[in-house]
PDB file of N, CA and C in Angstrom:
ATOM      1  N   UNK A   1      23.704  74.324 -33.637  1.00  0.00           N
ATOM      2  CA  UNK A   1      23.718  75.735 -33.322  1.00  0.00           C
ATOM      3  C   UNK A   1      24.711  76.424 -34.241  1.00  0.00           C
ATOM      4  N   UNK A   2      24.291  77.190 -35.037  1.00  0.00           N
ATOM      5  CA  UNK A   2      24.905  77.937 -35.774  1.00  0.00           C
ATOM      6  C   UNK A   2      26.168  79.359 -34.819  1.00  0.00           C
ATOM      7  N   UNK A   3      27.449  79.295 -35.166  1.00  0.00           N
ATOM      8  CA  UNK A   3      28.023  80.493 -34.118  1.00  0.00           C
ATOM      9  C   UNK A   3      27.846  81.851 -35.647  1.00  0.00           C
ATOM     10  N   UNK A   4      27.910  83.037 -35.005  1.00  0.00           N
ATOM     11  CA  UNK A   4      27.990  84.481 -35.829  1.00  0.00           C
ATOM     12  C   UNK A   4      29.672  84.101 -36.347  1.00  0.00           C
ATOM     13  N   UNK A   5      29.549  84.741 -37.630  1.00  0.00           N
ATOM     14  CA  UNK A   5      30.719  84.880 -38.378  1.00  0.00           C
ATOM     15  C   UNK A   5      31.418  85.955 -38.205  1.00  0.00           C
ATOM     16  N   UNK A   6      30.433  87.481 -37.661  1.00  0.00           N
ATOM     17  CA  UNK A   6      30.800  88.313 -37.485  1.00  0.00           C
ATOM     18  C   UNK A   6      31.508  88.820 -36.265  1.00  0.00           C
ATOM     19  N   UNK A   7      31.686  87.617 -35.544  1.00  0.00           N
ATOM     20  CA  UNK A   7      32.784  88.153 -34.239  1.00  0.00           C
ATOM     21  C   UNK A   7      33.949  88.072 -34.207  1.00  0.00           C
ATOM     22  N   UNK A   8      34.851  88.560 -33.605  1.00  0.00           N
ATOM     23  CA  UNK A   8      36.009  87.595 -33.879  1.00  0.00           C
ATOM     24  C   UNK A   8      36.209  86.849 -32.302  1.00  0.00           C
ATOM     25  N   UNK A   9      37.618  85.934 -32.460  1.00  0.00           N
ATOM     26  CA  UNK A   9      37.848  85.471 -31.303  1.00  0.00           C
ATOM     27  C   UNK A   9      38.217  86.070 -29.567  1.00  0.00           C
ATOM     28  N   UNK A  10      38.506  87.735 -29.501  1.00  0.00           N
ATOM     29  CA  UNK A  10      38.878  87.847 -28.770  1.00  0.00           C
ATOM     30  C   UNK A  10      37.567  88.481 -28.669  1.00  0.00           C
ATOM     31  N   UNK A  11      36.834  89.197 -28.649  1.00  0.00           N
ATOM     32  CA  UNK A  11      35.256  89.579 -28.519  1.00  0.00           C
ATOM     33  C   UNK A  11      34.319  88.486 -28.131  1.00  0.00           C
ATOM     34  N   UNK A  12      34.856  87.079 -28.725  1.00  0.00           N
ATOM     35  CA  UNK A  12      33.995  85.975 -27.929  1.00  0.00           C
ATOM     36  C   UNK A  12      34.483  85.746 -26.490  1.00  0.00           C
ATOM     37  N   UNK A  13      35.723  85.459 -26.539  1.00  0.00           N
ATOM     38  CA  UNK A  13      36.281  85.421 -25.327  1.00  0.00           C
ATOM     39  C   UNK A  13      36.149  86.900 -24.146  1.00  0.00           C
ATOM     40  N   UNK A  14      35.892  87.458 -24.590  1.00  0.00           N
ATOM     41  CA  UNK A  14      35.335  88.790 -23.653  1.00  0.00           C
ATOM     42  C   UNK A  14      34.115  88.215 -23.362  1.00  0.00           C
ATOM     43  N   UNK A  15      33.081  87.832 -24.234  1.00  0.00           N
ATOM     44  CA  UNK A  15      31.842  87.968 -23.736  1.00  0.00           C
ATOM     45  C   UNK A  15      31.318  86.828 -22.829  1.00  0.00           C
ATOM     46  N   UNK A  16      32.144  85.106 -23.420  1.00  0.00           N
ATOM     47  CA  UNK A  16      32.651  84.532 -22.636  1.00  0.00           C
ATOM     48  C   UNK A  16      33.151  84.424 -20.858  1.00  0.00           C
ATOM     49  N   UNK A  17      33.934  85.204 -20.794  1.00  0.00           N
ATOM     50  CA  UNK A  17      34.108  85.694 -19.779  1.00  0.00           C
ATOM     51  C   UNK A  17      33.241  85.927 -18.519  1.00  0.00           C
ATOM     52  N   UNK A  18      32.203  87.065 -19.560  1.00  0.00           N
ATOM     53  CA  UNK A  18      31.111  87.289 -18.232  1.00  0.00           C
ATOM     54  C   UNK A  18      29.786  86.207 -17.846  1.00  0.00           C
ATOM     55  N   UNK A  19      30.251  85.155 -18.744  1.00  0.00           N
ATOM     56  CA  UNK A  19      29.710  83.265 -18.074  1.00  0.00           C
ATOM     57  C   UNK A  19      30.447  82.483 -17.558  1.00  0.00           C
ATOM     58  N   UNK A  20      31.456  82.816 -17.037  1.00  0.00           N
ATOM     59  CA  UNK A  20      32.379  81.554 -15.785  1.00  0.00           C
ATOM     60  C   UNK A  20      34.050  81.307 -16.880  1.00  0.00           C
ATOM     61  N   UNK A  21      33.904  81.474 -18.041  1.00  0.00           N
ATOM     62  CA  UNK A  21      34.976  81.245 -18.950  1.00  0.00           C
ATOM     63  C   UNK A  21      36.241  81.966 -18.916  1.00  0.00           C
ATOM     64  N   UNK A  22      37.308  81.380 -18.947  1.00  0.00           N
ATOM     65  CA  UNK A  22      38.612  81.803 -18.374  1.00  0.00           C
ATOM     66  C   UNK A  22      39.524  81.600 -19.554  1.00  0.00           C
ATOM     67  N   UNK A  23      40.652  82.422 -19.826  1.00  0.00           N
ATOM     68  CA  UNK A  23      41.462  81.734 -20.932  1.00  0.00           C
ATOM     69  C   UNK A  23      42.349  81.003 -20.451  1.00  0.00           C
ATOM     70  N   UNK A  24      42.980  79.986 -20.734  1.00  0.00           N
ATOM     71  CA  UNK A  24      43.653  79.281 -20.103  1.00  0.00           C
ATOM     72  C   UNK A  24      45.172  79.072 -20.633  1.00  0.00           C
ATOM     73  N   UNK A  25      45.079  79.248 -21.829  1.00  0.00           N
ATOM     74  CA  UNK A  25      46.069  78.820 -22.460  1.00  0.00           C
ATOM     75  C   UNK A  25      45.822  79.891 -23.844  1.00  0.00           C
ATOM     76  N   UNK A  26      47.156  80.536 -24.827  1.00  0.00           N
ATOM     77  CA  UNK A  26      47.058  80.612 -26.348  1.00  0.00           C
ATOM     78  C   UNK A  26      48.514  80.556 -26.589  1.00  0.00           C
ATOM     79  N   UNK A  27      48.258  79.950 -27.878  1.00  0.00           N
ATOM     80  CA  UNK A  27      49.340  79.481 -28.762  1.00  0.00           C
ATOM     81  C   UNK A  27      48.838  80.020 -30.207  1.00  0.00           C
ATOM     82  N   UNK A  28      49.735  81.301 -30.398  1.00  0.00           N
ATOM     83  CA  UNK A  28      49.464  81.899 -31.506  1.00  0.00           C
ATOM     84  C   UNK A  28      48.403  82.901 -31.796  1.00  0.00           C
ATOM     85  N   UNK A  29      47.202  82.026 -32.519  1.00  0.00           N
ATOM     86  CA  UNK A  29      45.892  82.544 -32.869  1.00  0.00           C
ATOM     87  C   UNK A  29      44.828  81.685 -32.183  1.00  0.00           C
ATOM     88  N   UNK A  30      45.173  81.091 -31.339  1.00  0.00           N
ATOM     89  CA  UNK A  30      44.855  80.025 -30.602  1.00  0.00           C
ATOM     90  C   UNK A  30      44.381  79.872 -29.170  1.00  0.00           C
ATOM     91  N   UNK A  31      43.384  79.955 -28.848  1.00  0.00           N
ATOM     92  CA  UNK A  31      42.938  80.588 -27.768  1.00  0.00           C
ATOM     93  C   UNK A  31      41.708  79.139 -27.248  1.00  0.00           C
ATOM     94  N   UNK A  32      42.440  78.649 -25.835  1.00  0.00           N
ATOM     95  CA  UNK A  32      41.505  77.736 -24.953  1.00  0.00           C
ATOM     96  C   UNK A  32      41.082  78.321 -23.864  1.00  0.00           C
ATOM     97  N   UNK A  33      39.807  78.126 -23.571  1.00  0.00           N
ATOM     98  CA  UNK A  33      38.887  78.651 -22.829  1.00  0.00           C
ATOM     99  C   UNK A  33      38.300  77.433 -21.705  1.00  0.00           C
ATOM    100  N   UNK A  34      38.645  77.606 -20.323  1.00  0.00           N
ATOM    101  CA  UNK A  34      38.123  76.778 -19.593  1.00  0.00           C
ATOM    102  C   UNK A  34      36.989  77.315 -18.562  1.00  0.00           C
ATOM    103  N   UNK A  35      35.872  76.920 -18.035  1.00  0.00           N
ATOM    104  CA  UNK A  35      35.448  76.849 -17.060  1.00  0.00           C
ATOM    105  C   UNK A  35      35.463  75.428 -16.406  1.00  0.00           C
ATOM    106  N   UNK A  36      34.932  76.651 -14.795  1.00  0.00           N
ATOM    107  CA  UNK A  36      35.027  75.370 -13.444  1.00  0.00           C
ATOM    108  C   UNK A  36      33.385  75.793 -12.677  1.00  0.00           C
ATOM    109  N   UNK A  37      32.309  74.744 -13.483  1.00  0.00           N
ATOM    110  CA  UNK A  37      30.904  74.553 -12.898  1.00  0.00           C
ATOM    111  C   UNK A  37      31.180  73.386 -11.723  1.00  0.00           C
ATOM    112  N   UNK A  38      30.427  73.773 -10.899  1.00  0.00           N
ATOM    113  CA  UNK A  38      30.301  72.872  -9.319  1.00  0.00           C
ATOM    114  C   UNK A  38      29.056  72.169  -9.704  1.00  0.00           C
ATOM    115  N   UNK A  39      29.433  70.439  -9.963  1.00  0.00           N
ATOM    116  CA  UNK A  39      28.305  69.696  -9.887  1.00  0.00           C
ATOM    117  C   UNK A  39      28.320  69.531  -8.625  1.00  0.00           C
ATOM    118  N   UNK A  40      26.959  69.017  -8.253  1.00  0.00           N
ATOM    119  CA  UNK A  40      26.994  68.244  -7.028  1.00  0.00           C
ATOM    120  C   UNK A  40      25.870  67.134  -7.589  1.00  0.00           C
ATOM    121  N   UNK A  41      26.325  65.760  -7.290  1.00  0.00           N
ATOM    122  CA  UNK A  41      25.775  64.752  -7.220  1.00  0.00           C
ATOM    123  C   UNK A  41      25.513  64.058  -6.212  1.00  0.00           C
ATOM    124  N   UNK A  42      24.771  62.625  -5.996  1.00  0.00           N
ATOM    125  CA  UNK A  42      24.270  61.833  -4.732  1.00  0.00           C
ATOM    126  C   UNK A  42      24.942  60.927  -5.215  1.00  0.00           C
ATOM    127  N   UNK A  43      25.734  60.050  -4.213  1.00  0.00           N
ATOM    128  CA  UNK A  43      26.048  58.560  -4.160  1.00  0.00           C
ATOM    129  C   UNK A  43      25.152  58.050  -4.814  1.00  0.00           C
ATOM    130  N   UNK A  44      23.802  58.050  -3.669  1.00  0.00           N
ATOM    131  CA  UNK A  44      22.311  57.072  -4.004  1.00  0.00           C
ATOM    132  C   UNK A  44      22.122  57.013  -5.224  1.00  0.00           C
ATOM    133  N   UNK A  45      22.068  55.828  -5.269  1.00  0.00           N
ATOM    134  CA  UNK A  45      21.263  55.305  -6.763  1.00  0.00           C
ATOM    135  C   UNK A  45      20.125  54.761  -6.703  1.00  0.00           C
ATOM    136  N   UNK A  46      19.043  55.018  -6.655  1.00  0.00           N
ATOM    137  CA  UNK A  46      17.824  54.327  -6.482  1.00  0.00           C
ATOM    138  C   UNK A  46      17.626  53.394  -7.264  1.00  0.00           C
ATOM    139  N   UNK A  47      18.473  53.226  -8.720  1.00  0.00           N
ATOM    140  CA  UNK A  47      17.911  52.091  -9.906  1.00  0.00           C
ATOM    141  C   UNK A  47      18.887  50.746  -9.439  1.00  0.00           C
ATOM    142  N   UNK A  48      19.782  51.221  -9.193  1.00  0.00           N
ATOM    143  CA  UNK A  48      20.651  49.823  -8.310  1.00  0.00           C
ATOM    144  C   UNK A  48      20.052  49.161  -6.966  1.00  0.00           C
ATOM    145  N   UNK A  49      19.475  49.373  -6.656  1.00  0.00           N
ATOM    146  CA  UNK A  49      18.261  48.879  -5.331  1.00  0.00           C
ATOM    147  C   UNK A  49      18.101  47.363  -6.221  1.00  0.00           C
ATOM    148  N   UNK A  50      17.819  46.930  -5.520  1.00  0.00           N
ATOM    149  CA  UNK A  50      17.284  45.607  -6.361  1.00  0.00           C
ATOM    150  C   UNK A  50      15.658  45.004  -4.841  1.00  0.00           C
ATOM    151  N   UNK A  51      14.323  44.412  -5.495  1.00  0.00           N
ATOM    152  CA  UNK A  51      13.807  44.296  -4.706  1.00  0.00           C
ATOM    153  C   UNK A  51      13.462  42.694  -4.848  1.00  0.00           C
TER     154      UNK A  51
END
């Protein structure tokens, strides 16, 4: 995936934003971006069954 050259970093992080993305941290020019998605998974494993 190619990103635009023409943005800069704080315009990504805005737009960012309005998809779950948080800044978390910057150092400098330096900017980390976290999100928090809710998996939900099953114990069950159906391929571990053995018959």
């Amino acid at each position: 995936m190619k990103l635009p050259r023409d943005i800069s970093g704080e315009e990504l992080a805005k737009l960012l934003k309005k998809f779950g993305y948080e800044i978390t941290r910057q150092t400098g020019s330096h900017i980390r971006l976290t999100t928090k998605f809710e998996r939900r998974t099953s114990h069950y494993n159906p391929m571990a069954q053995t018959t």
